[in-house]
Protein backbone atom coordinates (compact mmCIF):
# COMPACT_ATOMS: atom_id res chain seq x y z
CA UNK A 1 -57.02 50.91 68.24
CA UNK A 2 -58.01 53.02 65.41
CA UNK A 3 -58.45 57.19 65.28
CA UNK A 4 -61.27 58.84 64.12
CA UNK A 5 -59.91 61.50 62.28
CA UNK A 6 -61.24 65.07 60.42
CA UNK A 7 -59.87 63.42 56.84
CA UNK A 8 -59.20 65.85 53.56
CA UNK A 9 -62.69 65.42 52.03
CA UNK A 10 -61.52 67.73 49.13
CA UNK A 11 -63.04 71.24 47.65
CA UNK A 12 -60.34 72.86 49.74
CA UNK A 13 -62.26 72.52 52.78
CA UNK A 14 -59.67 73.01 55.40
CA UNK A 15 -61.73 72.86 58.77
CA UNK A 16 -65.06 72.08 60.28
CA UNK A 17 -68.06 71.94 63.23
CA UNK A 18 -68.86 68.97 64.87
CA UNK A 19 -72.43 69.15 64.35
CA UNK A 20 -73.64 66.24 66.46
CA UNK A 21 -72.14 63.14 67.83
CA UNK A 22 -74.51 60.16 66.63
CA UNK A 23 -72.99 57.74 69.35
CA UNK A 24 -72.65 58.24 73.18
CA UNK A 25 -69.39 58.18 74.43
CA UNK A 26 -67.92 54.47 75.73
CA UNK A 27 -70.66 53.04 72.97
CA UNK A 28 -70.73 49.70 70.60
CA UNK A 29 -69.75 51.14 67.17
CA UNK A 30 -69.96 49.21 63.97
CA UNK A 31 -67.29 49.65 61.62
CA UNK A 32 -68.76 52.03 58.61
CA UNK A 33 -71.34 53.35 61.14
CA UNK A 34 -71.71 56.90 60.85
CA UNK A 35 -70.98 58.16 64.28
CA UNK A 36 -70.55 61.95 63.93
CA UNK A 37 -72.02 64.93 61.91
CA UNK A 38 -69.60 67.59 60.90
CA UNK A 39 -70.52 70.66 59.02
CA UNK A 40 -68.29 72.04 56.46
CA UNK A 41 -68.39 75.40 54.29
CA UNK A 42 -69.91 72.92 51.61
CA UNK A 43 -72.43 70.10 53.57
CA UNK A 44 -72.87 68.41 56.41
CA UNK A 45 -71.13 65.00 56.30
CA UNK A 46 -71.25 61.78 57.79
CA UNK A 47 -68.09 60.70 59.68
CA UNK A 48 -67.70 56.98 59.67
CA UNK A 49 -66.14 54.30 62.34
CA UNK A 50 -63.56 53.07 61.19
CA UNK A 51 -63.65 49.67 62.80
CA UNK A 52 -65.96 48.12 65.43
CA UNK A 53 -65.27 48.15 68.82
CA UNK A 54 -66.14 50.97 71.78
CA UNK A 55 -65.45 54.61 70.78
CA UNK A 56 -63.92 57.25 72.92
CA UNK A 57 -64.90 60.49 72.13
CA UNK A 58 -62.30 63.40 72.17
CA UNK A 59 -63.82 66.42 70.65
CA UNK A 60 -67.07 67.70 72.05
CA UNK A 61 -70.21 69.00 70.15
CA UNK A 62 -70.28 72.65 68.96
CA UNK A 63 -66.51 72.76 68.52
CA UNK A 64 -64.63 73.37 65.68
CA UNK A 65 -61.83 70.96 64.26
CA UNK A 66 -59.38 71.08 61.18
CA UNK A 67 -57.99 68.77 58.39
CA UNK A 68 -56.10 65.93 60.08
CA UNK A 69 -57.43 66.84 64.05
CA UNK A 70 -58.74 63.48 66.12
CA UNK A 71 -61.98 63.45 66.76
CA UNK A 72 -62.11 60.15 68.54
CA UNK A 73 -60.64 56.76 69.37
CA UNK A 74 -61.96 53.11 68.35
CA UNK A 75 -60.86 49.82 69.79
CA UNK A 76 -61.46 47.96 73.37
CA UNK A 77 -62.05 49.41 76.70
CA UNK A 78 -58.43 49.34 77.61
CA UNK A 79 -57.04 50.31 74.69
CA UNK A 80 -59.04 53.78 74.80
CA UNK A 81 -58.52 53.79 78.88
CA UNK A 82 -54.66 54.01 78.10
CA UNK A 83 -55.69 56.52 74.98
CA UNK A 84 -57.50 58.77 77.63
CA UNK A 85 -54.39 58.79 79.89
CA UNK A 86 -51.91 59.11 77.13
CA UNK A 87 -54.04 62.20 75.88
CA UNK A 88 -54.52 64.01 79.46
CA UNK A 89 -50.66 63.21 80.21
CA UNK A 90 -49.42 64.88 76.51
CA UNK A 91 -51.90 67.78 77.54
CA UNK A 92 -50.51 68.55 80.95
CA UNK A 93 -47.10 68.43 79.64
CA UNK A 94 -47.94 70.62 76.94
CA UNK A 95 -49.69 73.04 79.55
CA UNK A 96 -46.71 72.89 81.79
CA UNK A 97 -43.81 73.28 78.86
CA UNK A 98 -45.55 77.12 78.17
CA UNK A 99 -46.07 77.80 81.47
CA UNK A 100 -42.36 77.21 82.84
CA UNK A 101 -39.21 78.86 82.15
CA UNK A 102 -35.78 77.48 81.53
CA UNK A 103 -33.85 76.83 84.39
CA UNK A 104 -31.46 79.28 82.95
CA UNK A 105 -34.26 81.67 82.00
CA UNK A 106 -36.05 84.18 84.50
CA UNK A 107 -39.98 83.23 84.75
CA UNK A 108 -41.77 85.44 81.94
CA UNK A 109 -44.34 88.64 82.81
CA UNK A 110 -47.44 86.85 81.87
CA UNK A 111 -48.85 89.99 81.78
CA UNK A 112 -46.23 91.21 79.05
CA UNK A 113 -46.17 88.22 77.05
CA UNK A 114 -45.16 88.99 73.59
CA UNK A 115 -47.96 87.67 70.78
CA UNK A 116 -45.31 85.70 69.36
CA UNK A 117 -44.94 82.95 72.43
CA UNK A 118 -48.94 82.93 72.48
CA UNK A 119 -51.18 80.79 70.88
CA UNK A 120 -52.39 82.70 68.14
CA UNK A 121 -56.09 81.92 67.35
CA UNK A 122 -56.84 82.70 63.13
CA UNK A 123 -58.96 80.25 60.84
CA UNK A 124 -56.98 79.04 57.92
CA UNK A 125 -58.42 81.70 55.70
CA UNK A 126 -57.23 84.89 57.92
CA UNK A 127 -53.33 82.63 58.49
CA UNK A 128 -53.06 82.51 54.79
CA UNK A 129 -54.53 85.76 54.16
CA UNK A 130 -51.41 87.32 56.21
CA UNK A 131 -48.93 85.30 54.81
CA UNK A 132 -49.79 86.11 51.25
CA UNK A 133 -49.80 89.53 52.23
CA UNK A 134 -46.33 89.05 54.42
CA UNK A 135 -47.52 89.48 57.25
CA UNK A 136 -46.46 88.14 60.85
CA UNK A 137 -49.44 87.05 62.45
CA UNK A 138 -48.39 86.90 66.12
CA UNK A 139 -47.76 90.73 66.11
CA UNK A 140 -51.38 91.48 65.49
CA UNK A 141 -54.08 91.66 67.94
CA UNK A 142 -57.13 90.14 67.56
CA UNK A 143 -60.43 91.55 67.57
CA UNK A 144 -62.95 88.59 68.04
CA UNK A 145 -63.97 86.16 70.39
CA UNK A 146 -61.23 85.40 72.72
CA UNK A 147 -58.64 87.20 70.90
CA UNK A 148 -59.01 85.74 67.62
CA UNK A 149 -57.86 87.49 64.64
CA UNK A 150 -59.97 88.13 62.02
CA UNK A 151 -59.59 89.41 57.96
CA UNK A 152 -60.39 92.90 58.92
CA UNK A 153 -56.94 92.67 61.58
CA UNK A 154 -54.99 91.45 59.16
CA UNK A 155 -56.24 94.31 56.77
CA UNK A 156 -56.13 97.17 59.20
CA UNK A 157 -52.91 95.88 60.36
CA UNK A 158 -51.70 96.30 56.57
CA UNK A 159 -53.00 99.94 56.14
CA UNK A 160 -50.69 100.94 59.31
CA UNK A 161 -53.78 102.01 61.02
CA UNK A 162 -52.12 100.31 64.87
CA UNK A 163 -55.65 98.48 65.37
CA UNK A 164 -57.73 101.40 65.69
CA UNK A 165 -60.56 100.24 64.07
CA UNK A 166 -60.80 97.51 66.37
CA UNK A 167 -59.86 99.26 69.34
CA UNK A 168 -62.88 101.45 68.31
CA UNK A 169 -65.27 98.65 67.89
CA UNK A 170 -64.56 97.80 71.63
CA UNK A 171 -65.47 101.24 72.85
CA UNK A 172 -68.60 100.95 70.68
CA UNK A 173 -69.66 98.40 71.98
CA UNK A 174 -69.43 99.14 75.55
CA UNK A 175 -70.94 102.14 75.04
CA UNK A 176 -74.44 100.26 73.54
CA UNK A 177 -77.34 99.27 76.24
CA UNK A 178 -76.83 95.82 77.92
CA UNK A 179 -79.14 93.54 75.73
CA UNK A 180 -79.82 95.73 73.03
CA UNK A 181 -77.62 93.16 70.58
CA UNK A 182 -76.45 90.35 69.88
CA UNK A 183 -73.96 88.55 68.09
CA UNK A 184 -74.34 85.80 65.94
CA UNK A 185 -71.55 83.83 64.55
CA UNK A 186 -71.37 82.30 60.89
CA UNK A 187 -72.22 78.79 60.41
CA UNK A 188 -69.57 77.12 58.21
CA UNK A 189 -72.57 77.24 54.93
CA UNK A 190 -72.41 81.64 55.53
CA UNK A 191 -68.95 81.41 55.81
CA UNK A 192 -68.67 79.54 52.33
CA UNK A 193 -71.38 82.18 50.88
CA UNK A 194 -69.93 85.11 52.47
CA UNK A 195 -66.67 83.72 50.37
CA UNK A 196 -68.46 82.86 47.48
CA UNK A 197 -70.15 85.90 47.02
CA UNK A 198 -66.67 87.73 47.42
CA UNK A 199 -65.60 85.92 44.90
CA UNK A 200 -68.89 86.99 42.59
CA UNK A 201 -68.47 90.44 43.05
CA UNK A 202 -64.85 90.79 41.84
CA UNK A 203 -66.34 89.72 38.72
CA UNK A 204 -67.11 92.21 35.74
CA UNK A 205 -70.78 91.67 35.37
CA UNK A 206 -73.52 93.19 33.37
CA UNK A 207 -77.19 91.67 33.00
CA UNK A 208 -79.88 91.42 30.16
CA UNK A 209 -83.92 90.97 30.84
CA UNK A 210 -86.79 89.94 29.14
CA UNK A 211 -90.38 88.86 29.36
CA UNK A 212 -91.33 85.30 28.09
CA UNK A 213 -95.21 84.73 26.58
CA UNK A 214 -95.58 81.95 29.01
CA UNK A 215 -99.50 81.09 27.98
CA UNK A 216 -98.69 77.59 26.31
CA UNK A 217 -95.83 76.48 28.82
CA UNK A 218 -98.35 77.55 31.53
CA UNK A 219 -101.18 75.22 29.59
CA UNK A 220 -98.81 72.11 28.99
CA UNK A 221 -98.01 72.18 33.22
CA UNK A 222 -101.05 72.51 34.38
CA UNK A 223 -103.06 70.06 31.94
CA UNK A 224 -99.66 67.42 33.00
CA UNK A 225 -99.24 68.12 36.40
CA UNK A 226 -101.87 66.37 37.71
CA UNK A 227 -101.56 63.31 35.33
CA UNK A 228 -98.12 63.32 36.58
CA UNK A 229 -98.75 63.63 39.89
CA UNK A 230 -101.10 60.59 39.99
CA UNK A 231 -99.16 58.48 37.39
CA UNK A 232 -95.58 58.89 38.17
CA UNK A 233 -95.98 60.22 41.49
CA UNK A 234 -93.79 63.42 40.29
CA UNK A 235 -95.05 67.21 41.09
CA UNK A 236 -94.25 68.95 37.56
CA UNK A 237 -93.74 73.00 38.21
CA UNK A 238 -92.11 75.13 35.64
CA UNK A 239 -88.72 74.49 36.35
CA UNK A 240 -88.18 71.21 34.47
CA UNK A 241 -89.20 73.07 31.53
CA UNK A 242 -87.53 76.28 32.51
CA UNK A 243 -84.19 73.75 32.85
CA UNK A 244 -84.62 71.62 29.40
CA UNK A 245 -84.80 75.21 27.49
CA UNK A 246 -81.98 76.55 29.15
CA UNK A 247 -79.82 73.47 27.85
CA UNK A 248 -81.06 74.08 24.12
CA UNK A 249 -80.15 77.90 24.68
CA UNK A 250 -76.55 77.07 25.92
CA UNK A 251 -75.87 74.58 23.37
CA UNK A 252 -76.53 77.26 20.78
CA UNK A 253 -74.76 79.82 22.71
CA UNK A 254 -71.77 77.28 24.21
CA UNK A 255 -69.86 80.61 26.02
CA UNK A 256 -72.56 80.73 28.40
CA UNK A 257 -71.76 76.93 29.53
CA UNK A 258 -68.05 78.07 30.45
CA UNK A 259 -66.22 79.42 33.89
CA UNK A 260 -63.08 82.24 33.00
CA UNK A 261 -59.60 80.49 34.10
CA UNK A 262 -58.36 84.34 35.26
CA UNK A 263 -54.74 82.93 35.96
CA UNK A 264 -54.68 81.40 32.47
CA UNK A 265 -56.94 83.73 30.87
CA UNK A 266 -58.78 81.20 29.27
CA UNK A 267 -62.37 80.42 29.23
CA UNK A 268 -63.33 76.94 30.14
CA UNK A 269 -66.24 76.24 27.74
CA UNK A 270 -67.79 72.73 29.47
CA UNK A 271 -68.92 69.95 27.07
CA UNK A 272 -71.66 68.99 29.43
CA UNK A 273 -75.04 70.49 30.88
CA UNK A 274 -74.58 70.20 35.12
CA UNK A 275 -77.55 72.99 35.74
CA UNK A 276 -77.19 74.12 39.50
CA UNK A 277 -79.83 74.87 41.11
CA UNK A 278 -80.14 77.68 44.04
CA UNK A 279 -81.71 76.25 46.66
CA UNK A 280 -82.82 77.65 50.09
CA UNK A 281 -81.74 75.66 52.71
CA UNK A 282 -82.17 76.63 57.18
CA UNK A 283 -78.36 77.54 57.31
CA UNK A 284 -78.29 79.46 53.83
CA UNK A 285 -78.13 79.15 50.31
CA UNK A 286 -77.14 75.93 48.65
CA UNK A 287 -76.97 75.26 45.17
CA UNK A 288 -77.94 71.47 43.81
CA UNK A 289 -76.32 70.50 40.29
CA UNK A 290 -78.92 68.57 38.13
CA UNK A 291 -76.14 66.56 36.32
CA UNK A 292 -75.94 65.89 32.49
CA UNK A 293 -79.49 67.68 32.09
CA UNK A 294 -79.71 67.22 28.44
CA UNK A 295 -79.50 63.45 28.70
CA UNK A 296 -82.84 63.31 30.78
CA UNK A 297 -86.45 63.94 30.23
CA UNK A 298 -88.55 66.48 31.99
CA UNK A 299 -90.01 64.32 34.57
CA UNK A 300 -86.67 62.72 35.12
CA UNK A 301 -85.19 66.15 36.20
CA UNK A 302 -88.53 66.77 37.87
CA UNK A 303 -87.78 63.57 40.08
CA UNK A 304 -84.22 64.70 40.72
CA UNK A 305 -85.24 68.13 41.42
CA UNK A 306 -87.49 66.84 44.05
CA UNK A 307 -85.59 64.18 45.64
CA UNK A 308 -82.38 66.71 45.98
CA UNK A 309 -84.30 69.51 47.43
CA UNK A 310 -85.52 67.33 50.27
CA UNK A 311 -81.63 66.30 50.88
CA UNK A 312 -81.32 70.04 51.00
CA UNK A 313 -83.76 70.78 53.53
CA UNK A 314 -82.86 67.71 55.64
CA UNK A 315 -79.06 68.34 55.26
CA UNK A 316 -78.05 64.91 53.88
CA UNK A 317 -76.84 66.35 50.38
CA UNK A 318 -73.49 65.71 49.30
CA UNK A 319 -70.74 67.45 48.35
CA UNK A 320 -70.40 65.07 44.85
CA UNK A 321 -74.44 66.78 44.21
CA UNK A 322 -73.07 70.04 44.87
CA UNK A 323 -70.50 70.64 42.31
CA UNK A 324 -69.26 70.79 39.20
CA UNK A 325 -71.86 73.17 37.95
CA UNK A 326 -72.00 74.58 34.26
CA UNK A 327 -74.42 76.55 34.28
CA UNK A 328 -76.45 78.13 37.00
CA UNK A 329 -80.24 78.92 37.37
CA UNK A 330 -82.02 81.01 40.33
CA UNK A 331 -85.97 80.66 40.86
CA UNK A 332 -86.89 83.70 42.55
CA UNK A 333 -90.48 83.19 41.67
CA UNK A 334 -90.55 79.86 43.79
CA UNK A 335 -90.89 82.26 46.98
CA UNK A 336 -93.73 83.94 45.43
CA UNK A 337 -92.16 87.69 45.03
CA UNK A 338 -90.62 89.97 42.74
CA UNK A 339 -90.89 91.35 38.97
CA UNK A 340 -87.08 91.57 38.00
CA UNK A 341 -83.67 90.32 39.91
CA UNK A 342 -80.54 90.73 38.92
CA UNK A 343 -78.55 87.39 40.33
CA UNK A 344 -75.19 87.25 41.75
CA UNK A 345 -73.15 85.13 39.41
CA UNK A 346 -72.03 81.29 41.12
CA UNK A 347 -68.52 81.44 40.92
CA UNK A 348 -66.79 80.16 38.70
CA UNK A 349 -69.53 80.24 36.38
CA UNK A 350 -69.74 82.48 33.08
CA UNK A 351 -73.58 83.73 33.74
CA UNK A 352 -76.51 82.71 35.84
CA UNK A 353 -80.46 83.10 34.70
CA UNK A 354 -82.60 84.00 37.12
CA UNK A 355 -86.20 83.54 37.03
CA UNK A 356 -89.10 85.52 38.69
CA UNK A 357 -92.73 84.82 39.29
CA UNK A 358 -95.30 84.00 36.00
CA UNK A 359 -98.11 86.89 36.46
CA UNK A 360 -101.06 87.87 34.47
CA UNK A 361 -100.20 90.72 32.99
CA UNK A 362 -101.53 93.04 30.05
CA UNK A 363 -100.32 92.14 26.77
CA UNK A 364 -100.72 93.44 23.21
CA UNK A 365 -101.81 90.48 20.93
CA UNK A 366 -103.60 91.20 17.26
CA UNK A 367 -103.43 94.49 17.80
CA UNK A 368 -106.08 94.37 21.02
CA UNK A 369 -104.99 94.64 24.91
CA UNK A 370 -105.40 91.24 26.55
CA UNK A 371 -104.30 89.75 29.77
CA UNK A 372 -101.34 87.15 29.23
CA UNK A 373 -99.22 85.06 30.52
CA UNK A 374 -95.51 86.61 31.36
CA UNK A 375 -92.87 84.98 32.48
CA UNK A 376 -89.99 87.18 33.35
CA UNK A 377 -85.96 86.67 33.26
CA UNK A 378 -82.81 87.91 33.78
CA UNK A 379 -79.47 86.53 32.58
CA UNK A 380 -76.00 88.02 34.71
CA UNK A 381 -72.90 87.33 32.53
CA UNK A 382 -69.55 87.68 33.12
CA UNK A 383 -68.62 90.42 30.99
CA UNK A 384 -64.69 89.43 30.36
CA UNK A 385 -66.06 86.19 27.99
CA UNK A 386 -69.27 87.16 26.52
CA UNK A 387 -70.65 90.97 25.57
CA UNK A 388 -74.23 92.09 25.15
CA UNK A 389 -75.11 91.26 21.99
CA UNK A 390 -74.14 87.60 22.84
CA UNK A 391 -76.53 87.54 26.37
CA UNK A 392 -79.08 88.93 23.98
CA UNK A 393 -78.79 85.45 21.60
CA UNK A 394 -78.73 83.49 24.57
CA UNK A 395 -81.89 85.52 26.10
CA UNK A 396 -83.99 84.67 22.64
CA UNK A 397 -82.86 81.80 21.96
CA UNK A 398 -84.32 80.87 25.96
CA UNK A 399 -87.49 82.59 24.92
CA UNK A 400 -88.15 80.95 22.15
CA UNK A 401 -87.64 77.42 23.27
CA UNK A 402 -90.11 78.80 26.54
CA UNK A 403 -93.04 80.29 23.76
CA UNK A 404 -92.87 76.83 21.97
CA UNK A 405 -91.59 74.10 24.29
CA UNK A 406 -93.48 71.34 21.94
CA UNK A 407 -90.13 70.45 21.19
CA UNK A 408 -89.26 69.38 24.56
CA UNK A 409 -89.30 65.43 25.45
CA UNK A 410 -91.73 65.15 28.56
CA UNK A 411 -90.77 61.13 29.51
């Protein structure tokens, strides 16, 4: 009999959501089928049998499990029967060991219980969270859903402030009309944003902006796309193009293609072009890494492009097509809105360019007024490795390989 286990997939993901069992329970499995969907902070991945045989599921749908928990059993029908009464017998003897009291002991106050000789209920990130900060856990109270603890516990608990803030929270809440809210929890993808961006905004950051003459890059797309479309069966957009001059800008400016080592204080200047790509996704923000970018043409990463985003959307993307970004780019135009954004940097990343939507808009050419092309950007750096003056040789050195992208190898 073999388990099915939650196994260390890496990127320090520590715990997950059982998404959705692909099997029903007491089925035929095939050894390397998948049989379970589990979401992480990163993807949703495919667990696999590990052998053939019937499977016995032991964690349920919707529930959360961590690094090394079973999630089910593989092997014959009376190898999992005995599994099944193995696991109900350890779990009433583990219900009845907290429940009684040495013989020499009186029977505990359940009411009084200390926190200490309860279960205490904290993700990974709040238990480590108090123990960096020295904290003891069990002797705070916790605030969400059954008693969990949360960051903002361990925090007030730090400042000496006895719980009131969630104490407060309670009496708020009573206080609001039945039905007038609701609470939503985090999927595991918001939790890993919520983190990320943390992370983003600790960062010293300033941004530069610029318009780009887009009228020949806007010519070039739309006398291809069509050819392309019926030819290679690829739709060609901007972003290809946007993508291939970005690569040329960064390997003139090679600080941009870096992530700051703050322990070391060191920057990490990468010898290879793995453009992310921010991607919107039903649970949240992903971002898909077009890998070694300057190696492939522009319907190449138009193919890629296209073939990752639909992993996105159908939630099949890996973690492997995830990460190890160099460089990060944000189309904000894709959605149709806004003149100027200023991008929250992808962490660890040095900078991040964000793009908005290509407009008509009046321009001064020869000395008359006409309407143009414009193509506007904004590059976010980290300001601890690179200053102005070096975003503003990045930002024209993008621009100029966007005004004449002749250069640029289309197959």
């Amino acid at each position: 009999m073999d388990e099915i286990k939650f196994v260390d997939i890496g990127e320090g993901i520590t715990e997950g959501h059982i998404q959705k069992w692909l099997v029903a329970d007491m089925s035929d499995v095939k050894e390397d089928q998948p049989v379970a969907q589990v979401e992480t902070d990163k993807a949703v991945v495919s667990i696999p049998a590990p052998s053939s045989g019937k499977i016995r599921i032991m964690a349920k749908e919707g529930t959360d499990v961590k690094v090394g928990d079973v999630m089910a059993y593989v092997g014959s029908s009376a190898e999992l029967n005995n599994a099944g009464t193995s696991a109900a017998k350890n779990n009433a003897n583990a219900d009845a060991g907290t429940k009684k009291a040495k013989p020499s002991e009186p029977m505990p106050n359940t009411t009084a219980e200390p926190q200490s000789q309860r279960h205490v209920l904290a993700p990974p990130s709040v238990r480590h969270l108090a123990e960096s900060m020295g904290i003891d856990i069990s002797k705070i109270k916790g605030s969400g859903p059954d008693g969990r603890i949360t960051e903002a516990d361990v925090k007030a608990y730090s400042g000496n402030k006895t719980q009131e803030p969630a104490q407060q929270s309670g009496a708020q809440i009573a206080n609001v009309q039945a039905g007038s809210t609701e609470r939503v929890p985090l999927s595991q993808t918001r939790k890993a944003i919520a983190k990320n961006m943390e992370l983003s905004w600790q960062i010293p950051r300033a941004s530069h902006m610029d318009l780009i003459d887009a009228s020949t890059i806007y010519s070039i797309v739309q006398k291809e796309k069509e050819k392309s479309l019926k030819q290679l069966n690829v739709k060609l957009s901007y972003l290809p193009f946007i993508i291939k001059a970005a690569v040329e800008a960064l390997k003139e400016n090679p600080r941009f293609n870096a992530s700051y080592d703050r322990d070391k204080q060191e920057v990490v200047i990468k010898k290879y072009y793995n453009i992310g790509l921010a991607a919107e996704a039903k649970d949240g923000l992903k971002v898909m890494v077009i890998k070694d970018s300057d190696k492939k043409s522009i319907i190449e990463i138009a193919k890629e492009i296209d073939s990752l985003h639909k992993k996105v959307l159908d939630q099949t993307i890996s973690l492997a097509e995830m990460r190890d970004t160099s460089f990060t780019i944000t189309n904000v135009g894709s959605l149709g809105g806004g003149f100027l954004a200023i991008p929250m940097i992808n962490y660890p990343d040095v900078a991040i360019l964000g793009i908005t939507l290509l407009r008509d808009m009046p321009v001064v050419k020869d000395g008359a007024i006409v309407v143009g092309k414009v193509l506007p950007f904004t590059v976010t750096f980290d300001h601890r490795v690179v200053d102005g003056a070096e975003a503003v040789k990045f930002g024209n050195a993008f621009k100029g390989y966007m005004e004449d992208p002749e250069f640029l190898d289309m197959l």
